[in-house]
C-alpha atoms as a PDB file:
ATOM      1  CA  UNK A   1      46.835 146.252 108.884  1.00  0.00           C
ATOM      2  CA  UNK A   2      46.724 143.576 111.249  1.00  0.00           C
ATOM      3  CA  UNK A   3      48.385 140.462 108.923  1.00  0.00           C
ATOM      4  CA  UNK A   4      47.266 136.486 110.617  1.00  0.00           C
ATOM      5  CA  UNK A   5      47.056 132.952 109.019  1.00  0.00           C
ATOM      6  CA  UNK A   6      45.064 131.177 111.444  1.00  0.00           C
ATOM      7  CA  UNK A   7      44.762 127.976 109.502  1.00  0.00           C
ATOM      8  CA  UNK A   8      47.684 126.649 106.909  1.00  0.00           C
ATOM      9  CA  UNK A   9      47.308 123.792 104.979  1.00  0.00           C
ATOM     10  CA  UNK A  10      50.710 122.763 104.942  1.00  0.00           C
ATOM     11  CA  UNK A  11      51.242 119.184 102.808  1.00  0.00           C
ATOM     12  CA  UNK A  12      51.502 116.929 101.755  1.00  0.00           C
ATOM     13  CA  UNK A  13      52.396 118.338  98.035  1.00  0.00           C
ATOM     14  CA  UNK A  14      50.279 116.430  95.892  1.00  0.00           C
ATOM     15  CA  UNK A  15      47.981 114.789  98.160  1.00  0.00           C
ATOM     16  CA  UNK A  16      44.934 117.009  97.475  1.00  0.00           C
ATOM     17  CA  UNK A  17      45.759 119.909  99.424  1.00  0.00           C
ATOM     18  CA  UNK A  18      43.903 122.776  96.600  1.00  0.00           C
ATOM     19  CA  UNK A  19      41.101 120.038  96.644  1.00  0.00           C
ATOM     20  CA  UNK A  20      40.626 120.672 100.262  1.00  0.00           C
ATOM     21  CA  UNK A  21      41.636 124.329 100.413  1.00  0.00           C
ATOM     22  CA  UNK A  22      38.263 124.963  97.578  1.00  0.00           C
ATOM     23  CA  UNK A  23      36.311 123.041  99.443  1.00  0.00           C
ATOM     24  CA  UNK A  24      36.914 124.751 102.593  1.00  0.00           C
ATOM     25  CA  UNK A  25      36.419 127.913 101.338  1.00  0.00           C
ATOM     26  CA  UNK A  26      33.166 127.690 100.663  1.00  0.00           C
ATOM     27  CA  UNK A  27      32.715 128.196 104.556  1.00  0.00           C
ATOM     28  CA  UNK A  28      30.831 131.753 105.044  1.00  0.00           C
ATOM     29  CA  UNK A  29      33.356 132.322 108.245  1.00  0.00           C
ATOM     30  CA  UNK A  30      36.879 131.578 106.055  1.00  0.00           C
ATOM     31  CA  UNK A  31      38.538 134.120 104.096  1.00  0.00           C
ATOM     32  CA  UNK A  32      41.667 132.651 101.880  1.00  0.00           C
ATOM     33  CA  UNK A  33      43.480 133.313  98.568  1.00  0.00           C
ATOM     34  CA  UNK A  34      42.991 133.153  95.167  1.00  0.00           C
ATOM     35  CA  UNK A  35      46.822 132.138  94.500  1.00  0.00           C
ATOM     36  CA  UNK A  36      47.123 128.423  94.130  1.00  0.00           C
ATOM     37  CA  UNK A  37      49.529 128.545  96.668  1.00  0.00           C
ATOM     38  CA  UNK A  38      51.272 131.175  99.617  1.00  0.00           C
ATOM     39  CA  UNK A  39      54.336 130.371  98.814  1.00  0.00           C
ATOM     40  CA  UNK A  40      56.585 132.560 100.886  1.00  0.00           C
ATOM     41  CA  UNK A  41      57.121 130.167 104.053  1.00  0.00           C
ATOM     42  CA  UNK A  42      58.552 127.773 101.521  1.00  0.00           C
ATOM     43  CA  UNK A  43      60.231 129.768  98.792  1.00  0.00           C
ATOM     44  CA  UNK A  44      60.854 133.229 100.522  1.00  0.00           C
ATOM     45  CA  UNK A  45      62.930 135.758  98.614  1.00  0.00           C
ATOM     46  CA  UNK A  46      65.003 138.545  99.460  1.00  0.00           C
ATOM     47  CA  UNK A  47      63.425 141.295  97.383  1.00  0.00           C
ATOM     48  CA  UNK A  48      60.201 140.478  99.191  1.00  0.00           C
ATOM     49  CA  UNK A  49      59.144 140.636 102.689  1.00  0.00           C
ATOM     50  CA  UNK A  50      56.737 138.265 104.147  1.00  0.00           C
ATOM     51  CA  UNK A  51      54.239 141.798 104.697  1.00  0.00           C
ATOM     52  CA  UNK A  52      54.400 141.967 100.854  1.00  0.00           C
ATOM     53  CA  UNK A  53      54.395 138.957 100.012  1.00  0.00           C
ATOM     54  CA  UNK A  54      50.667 138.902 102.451  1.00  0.00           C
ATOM     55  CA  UNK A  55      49.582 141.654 100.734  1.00  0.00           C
ATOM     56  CA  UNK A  56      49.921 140.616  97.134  1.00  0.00           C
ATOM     57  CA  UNK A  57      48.363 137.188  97.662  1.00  0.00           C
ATOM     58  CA  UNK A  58      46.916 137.230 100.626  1.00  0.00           C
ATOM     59  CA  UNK A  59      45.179 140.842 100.522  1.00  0.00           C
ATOM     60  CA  UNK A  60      42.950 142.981 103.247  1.00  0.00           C
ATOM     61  CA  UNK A  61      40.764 139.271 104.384  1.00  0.00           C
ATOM     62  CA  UNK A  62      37.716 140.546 106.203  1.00  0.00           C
ATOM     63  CA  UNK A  63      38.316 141.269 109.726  1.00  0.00           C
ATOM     64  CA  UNK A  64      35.295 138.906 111.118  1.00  0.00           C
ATOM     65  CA  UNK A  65      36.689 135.698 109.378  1.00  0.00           C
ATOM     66  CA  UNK A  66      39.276 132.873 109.693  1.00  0.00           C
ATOM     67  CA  UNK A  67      42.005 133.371 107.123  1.00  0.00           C
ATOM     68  CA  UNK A  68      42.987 130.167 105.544  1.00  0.00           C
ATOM     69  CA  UNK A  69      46.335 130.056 103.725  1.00  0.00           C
ATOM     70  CA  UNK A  70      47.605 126.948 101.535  1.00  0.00           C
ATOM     71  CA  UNK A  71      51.442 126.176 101.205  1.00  0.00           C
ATOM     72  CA  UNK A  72      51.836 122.410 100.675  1.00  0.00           C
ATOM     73  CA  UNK A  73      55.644 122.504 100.759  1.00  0.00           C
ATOM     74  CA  UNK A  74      55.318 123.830 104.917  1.00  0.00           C
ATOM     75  CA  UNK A  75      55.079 120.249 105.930  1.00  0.00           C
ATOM     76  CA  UNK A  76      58.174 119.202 104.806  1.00  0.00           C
ATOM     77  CA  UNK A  77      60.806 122.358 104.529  1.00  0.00           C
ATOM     78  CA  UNK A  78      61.645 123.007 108.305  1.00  0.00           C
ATOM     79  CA  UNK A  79      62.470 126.357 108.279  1.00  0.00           C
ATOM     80  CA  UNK A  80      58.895 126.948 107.115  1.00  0.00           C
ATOM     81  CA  UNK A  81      57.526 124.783 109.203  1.00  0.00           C
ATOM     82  CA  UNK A  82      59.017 126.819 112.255  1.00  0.00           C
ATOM     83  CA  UNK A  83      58.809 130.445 110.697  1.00  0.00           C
ATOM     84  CA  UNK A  84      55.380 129.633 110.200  1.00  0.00           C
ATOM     85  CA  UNK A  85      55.007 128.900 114.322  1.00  0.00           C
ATOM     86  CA  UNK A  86      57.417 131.369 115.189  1.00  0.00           C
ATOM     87  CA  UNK A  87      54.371 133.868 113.396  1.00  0.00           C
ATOM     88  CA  UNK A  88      51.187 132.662 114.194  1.00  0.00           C
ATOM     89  CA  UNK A  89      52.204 129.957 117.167  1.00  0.00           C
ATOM     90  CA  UNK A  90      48.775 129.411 117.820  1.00  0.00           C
ATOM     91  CA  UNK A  91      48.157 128.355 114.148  1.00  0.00           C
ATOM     92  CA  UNK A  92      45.998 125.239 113.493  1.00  0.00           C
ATOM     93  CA  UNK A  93      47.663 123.064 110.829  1.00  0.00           C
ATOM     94  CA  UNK A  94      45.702 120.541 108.478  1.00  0.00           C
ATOM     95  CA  UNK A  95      48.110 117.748 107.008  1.00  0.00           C
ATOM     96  CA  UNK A  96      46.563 115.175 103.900  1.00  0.00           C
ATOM     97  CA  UNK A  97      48.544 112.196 103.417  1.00  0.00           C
ATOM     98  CA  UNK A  98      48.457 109.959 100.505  1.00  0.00           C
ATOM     99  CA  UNK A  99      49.532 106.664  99.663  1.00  0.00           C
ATOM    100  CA  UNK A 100      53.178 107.478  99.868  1.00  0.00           C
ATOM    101  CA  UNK A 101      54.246 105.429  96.683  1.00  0.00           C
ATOM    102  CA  UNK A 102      51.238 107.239  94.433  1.00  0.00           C
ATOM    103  CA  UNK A 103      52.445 111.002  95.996  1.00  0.00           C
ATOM    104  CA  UNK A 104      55.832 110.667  94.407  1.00  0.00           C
ATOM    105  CA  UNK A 105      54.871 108.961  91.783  1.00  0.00           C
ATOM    106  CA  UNK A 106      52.548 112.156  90.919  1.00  0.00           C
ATOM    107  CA  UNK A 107      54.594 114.854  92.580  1.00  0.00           C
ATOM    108  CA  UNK A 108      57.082 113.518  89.284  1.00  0.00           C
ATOM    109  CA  UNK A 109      54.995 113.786  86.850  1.00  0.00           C
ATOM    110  CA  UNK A 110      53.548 117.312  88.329  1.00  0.00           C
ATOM    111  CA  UNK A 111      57.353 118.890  88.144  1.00  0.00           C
ATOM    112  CA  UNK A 112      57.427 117.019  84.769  1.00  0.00           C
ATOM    113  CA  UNK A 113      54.373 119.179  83.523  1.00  0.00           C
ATOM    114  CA  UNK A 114      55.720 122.479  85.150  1.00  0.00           C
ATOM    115  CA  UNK A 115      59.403 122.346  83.933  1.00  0.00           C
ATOM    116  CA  UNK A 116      61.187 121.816  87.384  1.00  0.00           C
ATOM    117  CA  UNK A 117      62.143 118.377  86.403  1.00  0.00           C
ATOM    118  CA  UNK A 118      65.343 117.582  84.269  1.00  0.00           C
ATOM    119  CA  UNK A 119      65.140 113.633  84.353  1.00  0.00           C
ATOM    120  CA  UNK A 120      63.373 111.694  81.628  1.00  0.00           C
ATOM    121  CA  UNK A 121      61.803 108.804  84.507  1.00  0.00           C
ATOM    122  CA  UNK A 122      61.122 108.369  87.840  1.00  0.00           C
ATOM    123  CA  UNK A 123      63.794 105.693  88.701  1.00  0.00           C
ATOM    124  CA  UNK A 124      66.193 108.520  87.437  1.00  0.00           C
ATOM    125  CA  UNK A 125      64.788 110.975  89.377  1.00  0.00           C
ATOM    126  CA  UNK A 126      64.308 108.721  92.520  1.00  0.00           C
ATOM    127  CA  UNK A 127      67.967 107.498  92.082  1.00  0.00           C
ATOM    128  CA  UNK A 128      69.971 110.407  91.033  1.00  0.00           C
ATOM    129  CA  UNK A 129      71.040 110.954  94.844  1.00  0.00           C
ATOM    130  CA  UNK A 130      72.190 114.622  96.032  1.00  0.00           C
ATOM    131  CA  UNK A 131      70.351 117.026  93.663  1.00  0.00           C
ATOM    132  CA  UNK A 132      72.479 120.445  93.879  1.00  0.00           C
ATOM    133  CA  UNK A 133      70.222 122.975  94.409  1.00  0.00           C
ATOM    134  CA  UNK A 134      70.959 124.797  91.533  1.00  0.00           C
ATOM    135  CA  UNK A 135      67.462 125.990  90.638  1.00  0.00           C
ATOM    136  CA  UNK A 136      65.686 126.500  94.193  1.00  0.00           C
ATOM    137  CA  UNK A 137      63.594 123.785  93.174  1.00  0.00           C
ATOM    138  CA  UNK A 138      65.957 120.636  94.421  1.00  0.00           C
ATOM    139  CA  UNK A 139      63.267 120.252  97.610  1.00  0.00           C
ATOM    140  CA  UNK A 140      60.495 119.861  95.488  1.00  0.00           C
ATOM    141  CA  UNK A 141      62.605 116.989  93.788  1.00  0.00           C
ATOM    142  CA  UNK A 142      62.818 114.758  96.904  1.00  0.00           C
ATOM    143  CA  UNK A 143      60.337 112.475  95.730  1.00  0.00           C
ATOM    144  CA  UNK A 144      61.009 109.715  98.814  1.00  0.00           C
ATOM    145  CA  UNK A 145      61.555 112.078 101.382  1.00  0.00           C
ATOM    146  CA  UNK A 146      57.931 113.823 100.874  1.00  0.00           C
ATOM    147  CA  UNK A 147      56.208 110.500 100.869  1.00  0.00           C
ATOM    148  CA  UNK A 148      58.222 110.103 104.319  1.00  0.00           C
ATOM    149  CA  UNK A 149      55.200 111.954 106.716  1.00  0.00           C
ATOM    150  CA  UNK A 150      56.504 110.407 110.454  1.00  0.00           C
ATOM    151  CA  UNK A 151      59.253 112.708 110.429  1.00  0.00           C
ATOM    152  CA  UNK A 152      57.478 115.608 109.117  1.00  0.00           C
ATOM    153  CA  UNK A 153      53.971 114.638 111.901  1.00  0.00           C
ATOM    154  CA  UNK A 154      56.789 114.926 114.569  1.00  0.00           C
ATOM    155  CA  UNK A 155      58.072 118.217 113.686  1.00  0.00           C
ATOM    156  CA  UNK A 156      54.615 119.493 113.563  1.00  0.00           C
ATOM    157  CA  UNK A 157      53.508 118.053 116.640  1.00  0.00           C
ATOM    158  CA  UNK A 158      56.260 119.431 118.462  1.00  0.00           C
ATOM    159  CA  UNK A 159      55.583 123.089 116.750  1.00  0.00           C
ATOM    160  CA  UNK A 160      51.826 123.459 117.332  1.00  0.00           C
ATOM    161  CA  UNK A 161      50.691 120.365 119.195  1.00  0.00           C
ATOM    162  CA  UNK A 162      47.195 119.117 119.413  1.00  0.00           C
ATOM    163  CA  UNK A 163      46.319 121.935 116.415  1.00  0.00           C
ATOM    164  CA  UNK A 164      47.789 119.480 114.158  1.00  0.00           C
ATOM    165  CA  UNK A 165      44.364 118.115 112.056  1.00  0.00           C
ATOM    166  CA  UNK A 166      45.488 114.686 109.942  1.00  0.00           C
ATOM    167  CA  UNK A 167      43.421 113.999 107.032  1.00  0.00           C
ATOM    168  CA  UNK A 168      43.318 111.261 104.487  1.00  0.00           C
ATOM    169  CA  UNK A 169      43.474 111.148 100.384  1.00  0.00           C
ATOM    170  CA  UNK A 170      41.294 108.624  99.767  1.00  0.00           C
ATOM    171  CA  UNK A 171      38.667 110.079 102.355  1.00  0.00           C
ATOM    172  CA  UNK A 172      38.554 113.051 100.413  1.00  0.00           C
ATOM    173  CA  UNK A 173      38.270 111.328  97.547  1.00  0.00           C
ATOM    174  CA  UNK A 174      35.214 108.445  98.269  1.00  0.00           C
ATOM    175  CA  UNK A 175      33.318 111.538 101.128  1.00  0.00           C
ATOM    176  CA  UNK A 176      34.412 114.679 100.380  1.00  0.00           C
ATOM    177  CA  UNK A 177      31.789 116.260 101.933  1.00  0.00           C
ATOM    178  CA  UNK A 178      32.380 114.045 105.451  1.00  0.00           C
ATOM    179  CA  UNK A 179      36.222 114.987 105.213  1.00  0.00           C
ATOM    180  CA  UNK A 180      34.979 119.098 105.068  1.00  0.00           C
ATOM    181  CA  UNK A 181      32.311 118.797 107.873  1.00  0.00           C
ATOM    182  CA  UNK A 182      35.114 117.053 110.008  1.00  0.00           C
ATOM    183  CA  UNK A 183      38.211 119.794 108.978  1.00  0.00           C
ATOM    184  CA  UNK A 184      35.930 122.304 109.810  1.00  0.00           C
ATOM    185  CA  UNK A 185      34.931 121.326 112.773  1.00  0.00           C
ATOM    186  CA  UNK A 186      38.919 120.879 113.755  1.00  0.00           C
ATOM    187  CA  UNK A 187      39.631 124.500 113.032  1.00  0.00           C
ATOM    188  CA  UNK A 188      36.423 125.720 115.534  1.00  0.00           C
ATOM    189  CA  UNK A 189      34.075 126.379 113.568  1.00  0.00           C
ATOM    190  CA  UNK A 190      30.367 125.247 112.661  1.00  0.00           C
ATOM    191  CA  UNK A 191      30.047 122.674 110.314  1.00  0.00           C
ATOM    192  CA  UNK A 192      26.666 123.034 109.675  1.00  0.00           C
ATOM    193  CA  UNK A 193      27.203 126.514 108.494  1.00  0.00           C
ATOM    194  CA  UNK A 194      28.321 125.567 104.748  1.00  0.00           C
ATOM    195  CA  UNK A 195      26.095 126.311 102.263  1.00  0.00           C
ATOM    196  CA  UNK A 196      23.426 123.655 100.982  1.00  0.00           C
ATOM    197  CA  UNK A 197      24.037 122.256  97.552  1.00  0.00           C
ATOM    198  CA  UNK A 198      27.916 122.240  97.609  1.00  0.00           C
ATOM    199  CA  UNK A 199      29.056 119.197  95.213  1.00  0.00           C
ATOM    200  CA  UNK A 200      32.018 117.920  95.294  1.00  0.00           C
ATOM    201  CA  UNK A 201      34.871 120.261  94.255  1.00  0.00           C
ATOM    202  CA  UNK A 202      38.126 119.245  92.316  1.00  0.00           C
ATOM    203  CA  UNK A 203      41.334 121.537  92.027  1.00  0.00           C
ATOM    204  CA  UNK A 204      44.047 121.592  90.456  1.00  0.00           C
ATOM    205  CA  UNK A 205      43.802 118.060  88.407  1.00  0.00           C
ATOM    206  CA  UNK A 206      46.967 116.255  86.772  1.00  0.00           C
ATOM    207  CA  UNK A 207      47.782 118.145  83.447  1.00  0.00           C
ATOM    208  CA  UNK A 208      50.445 118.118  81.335  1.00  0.00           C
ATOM    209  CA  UNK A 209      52.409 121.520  79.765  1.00  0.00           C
ATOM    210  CA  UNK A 210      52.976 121.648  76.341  1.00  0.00           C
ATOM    211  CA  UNK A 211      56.142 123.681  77.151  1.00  0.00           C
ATOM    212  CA  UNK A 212      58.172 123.215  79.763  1.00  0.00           C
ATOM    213  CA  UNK A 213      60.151 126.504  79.352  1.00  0.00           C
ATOM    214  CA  UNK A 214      56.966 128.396  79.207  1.00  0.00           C
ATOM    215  CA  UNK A 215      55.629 126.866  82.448  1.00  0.00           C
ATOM    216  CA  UNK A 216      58.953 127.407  84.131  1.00  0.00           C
ATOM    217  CA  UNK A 217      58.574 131.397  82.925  1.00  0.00           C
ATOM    218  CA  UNK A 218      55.117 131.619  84.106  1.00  0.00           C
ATOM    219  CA  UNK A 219      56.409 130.009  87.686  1.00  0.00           C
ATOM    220  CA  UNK A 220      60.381 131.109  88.577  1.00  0.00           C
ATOM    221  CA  UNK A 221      60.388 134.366  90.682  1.00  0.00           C
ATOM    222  CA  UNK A 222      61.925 137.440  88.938  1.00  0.00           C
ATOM    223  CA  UNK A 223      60.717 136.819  85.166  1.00  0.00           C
ATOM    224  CA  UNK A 224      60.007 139.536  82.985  1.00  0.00           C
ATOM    225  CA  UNK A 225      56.417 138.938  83.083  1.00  0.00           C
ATOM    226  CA  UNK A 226      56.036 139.114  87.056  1.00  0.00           C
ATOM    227  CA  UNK A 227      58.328 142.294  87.206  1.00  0.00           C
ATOM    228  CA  UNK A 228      55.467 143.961  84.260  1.00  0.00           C
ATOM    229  CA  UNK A 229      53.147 142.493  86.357  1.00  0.00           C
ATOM    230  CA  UNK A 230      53.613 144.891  89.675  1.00  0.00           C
ATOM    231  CA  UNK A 231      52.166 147.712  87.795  1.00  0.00           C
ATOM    232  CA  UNK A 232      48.525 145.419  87.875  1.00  0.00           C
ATOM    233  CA  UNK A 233      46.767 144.898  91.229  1.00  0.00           C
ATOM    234  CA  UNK A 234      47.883 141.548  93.104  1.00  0.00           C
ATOM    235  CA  UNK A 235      44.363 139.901  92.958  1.00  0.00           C
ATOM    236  CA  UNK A 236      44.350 140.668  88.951  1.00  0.00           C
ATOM    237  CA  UNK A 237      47.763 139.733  88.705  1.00  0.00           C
ATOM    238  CA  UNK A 238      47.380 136.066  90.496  1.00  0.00           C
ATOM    239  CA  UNK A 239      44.127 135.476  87.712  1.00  0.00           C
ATOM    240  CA  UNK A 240      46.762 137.105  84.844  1.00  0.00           C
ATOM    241  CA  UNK A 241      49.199 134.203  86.179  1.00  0.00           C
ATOM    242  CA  UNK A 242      46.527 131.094  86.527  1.00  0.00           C
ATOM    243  CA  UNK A 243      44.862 131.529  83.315  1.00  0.00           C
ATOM    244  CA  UNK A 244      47.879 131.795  81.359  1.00  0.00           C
ATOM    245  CA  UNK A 245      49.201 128.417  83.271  1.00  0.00           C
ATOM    246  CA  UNK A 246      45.977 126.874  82.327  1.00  0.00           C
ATOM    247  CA  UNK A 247      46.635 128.239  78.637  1.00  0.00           C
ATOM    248  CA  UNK A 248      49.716 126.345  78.466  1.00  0.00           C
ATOM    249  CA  UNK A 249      48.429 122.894  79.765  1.00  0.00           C
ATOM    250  CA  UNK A 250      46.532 119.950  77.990  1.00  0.00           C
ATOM    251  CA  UNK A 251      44.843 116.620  80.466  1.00  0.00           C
ATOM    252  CA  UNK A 252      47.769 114.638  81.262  1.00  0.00           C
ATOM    253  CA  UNK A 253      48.771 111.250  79.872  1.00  0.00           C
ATOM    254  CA  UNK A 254      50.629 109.660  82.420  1.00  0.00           C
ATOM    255  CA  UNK A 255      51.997 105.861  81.788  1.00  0.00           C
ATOM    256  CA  UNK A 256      51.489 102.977  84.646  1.00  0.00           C
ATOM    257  CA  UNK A 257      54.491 102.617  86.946  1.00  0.00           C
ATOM    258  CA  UNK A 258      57.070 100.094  86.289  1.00  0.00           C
ATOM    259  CA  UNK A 259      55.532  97.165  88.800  1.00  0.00           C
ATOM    260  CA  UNK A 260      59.148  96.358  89.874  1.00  0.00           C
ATOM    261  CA  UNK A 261      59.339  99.949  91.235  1.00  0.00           C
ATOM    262  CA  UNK A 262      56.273  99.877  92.528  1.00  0.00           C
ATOM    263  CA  UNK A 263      57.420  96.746  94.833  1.00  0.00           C
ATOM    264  CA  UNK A 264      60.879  98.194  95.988  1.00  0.00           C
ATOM    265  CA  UNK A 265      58.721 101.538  97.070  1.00  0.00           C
ATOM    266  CA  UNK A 266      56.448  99.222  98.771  1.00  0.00           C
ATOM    267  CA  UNK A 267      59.433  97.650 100.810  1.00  0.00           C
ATOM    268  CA  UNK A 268      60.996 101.106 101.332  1.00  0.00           C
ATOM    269  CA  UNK A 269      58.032 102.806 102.811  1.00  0.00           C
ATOM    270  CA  UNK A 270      56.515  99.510 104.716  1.00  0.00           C
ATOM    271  CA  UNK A 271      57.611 101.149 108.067  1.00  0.00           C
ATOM    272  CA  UNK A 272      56.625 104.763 107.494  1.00  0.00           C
ATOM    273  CA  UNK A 273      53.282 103.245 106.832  1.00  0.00           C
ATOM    274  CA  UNK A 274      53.536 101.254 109.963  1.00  0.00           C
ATOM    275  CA  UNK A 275      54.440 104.448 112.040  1.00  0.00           C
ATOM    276  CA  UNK A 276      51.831 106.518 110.153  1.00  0.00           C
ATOM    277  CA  UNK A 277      49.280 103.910 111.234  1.00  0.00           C
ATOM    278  CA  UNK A 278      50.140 104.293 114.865  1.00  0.00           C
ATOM    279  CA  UNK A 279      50.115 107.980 114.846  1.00  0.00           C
ATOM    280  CA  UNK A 280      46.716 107.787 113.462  1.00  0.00           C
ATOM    281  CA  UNK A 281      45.342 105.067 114.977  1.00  0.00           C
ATOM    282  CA  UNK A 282      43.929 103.131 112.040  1.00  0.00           C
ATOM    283  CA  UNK A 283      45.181 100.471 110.206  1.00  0.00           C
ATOM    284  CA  UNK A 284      46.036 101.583 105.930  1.00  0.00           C
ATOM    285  CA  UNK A 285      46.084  97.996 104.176  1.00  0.00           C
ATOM    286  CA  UNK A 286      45.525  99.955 100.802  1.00  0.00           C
ATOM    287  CA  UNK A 287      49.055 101.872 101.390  1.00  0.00           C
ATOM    288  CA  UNK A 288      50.741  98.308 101.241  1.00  0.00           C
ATOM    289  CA  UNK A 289      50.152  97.388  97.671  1.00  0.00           C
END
């Protein structure tokens, strides 16, 4: 079986990426996953090749369409970045930005709900400096360095060139269906082939677990319940997984950011802003404040 990604959807983490990646799919010519996320570029693991890791989330994708694959951790972890173009080098690669101080402000509160987060707030977390990497998870943690895209649109640029497709949070949030038609049309293929009557789709929405230990079970490679789990088929096994995540989540009640952090993020990121501007060629006055 012949095994391709020719579109990834590689960051940022918590900047709308499953949004998009639904919203795509709805495109009769792309095939993708039911898995939240392909994790393997970012999280590989010995006991499981990158073929079987494919298979189980990925599956048999019809042969006549574009296979569409999701890891938002590919943007910023560099070996996936260039495993991922040392694979499929003539993969196109969508990016989403958001306003850098409201990503790590949510990518907390995210590893909050799913367990992966030991401190109790975000100037703890943001401050605690080297985070041993004790848990695999430590990357995920880097709250300022994921909200820093210039380094990460380099590397990409430099990997796969003009395949490189930038999009926008708040574009996807105020015209979703503009944001689509113009992704689409970035990866070559026909915009005005998506279905009529396609609202606007929402995935994966802030939530909060109501236990962390359970949520880090359901999530950490090698638990008891993934090992039982081989015996079911991989699609069934992904829907096994999702709904009991879901099961163990309630709508999220997230508190305002202190406004004193909020103004030393400002200053921190003011000129990764400036350089994101420039690499996009627009001006983002509502990433200053």
């Amino acid at each position: 079986m012949t095994r391709t990604i020719d579109v990834m959807i590689a960051g940022a983490q918590k900047a709308g990426t499953s949004t998009l990646a639904a919203a795509l799919e709805v495109h009769p010519q792309l095939a993708s996953h039911e898995a939240l996320e392909f994790t393997w570029f970012v999280e590989p693991t010995p006991t499981e090749s990158f073929e079987a890791a494919y298979d189980r989330v990925v599956g048999a994708p019809p042969r006549d369409r574009v296979v569409l694959a999701k890891s938002a951790g590919v943007m910023f972890v560099p070996a996936a970045r260039q495993e991922l173009a040392r694979r499929f080098p003539s993969c196109r690669v969508v990016v989403i930005l958001r306003h850098p101080v409201d990503r790590a402000w949510s990518a907390y509160w995210y590893l909050r709900r799913t367990g992966r987060e030991p401190a109790a707030t975000f100037e703890a977390a943001i401050d605690r400096g080297d985070d041993p990497d004790l848990d695999g998870w430590a990357h995920q943690r880097a709250y300022l360095e994921r909200s820093d895209y210039p380094p990460q649109l380099e590397a990409l640029d430099d990997l796969f060139g003009d395949r490189v497709h930038v999009v926008l949070f708040d574009d996807l949030v105020h015209d979703q269906a503009a944001v689509v038609a113009d992704t689409i049309a970035a990866i070559g293929l026909d915009p005005s082939a998506m279905p009529d009557g396609v609202g606007p789709i929402e995935a994966n929405t802030a939530a909060q677990a109501r236990s962390a230990r359970v949520a880090r079970m359901l999530r950490s490679p090698g638990t008891l319940l993934r090992t039982a789990g081989k015996l079911a088929p991989p699609s069934v096994r992904e829907r096994v997984k999702g709904s009991l995540i879901a099961a163990n989540e309630r709508a999220a009640d997230i508190p305002p950011m202190d406004p004193a952090t909020r103004q030393r993020l400002l200053a921190h990121f003011a000129p990764s802003v400036q350089a994101v501007e420039q690499r996009i060629g627009r001006p983002l006055p509502e990433w200053r404040s």
